[in-house]
Protein backbone atom coordinates (compact mmCIF):
# COMPACT_ATOMS: atom_id res chain seq x y z
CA UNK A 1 -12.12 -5.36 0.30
CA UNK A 2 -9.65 -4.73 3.22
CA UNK A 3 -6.83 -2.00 2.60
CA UNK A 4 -3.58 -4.01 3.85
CA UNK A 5 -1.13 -1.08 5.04
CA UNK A 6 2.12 -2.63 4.21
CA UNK A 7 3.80 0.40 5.31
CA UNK A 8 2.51 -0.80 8.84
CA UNK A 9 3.35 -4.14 9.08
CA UNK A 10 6.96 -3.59 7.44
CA UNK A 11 7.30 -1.25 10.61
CA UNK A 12 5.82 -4.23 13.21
CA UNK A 13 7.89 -6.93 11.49
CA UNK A 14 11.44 -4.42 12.35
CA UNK A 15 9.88 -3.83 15.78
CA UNK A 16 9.83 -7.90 16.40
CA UNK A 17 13.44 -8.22 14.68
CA UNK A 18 14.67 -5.91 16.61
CA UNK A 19 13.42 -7.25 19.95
CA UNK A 20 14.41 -10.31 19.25
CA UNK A 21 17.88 -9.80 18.19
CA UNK A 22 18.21 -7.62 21.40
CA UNK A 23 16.79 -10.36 23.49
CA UNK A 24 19.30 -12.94 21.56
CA UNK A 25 22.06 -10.77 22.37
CA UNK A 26 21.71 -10.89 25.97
CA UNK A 27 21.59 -14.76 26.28
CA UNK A 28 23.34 -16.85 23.46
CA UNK A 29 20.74 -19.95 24.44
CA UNK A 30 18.10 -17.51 23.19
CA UNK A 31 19.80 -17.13 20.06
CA UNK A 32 19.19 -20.33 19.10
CA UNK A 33 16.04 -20.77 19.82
CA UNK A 34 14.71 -17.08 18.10
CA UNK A 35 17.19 -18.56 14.99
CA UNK A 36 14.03 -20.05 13.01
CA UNK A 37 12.07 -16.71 13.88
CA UNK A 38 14.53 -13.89 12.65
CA UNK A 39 15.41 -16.25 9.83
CA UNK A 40 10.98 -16.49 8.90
CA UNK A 41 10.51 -12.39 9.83
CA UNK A 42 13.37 -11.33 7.80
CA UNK A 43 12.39 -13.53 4.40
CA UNK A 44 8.55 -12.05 5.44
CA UNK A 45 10.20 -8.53 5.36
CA UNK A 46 11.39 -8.76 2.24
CA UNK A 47 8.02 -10.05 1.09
CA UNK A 48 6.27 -7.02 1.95
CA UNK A 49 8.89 -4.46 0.79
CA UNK A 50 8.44 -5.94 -2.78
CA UNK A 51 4.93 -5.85 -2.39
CA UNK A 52 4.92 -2.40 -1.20
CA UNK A 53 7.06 -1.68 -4.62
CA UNK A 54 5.02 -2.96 -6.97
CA UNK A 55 1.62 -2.07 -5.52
CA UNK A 56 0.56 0.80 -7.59
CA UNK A 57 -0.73 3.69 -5.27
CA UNK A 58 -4.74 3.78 -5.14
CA UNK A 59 -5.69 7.49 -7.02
CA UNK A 60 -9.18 8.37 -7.36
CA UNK A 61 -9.59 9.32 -11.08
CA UNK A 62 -11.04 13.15 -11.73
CA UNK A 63 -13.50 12.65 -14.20
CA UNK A 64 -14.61 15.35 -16.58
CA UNK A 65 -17.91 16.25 -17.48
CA UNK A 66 -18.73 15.77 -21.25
CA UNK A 67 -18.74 18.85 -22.75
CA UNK A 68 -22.50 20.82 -23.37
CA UNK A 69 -23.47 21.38 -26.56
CA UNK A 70 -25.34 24.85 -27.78
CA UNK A 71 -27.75 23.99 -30.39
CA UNK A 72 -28.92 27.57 -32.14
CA UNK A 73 -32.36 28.47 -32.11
CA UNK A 74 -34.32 28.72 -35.30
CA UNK A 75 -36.87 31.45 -34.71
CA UNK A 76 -39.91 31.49 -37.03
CA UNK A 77 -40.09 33.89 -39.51
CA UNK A 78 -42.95 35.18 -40.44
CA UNK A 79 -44.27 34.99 -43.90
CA UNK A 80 -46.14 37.64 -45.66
């Protein structure tokens, strides 16, 4: 199964809001069209943060070894 880094793609999707809120900035024609797109990246950013909440953290579990037991040893005694 494929680890999805969430912390990653949080990070791209701010990249691409960020460019494009920049790039809308510059021309208000662009702003229109990149509406649709900020509107889908932010509702997908808020996705992944509450994914990246409730995930639990993946912990590899320390597992003890079962205790040894110490049996006593009879020794013969001799009868005379």
């Amino acid at each position: 199964m494929r680890v999805i880094e969430t912390e990653k793609l949080i990070e791209n999707i701010n990249l691409m809001i960020n460019s494009l809120e920049y790039d809308s900035m510059r021309s208000p024609g662009k702003l229109k069209v990149n509406s649709d797109t900020l509107a889908n990246l932010f509702y997908l950013k808020e996705r992944y943060e509450k994914i990246a909440v409730e995930a639990p953290t993946v912990e590899e579990a320390v597992v003890e070894a079962p205790a040894k037991k110490t049996t006593a040893k009879k020794t013969a005694v001799a009868k005379a």
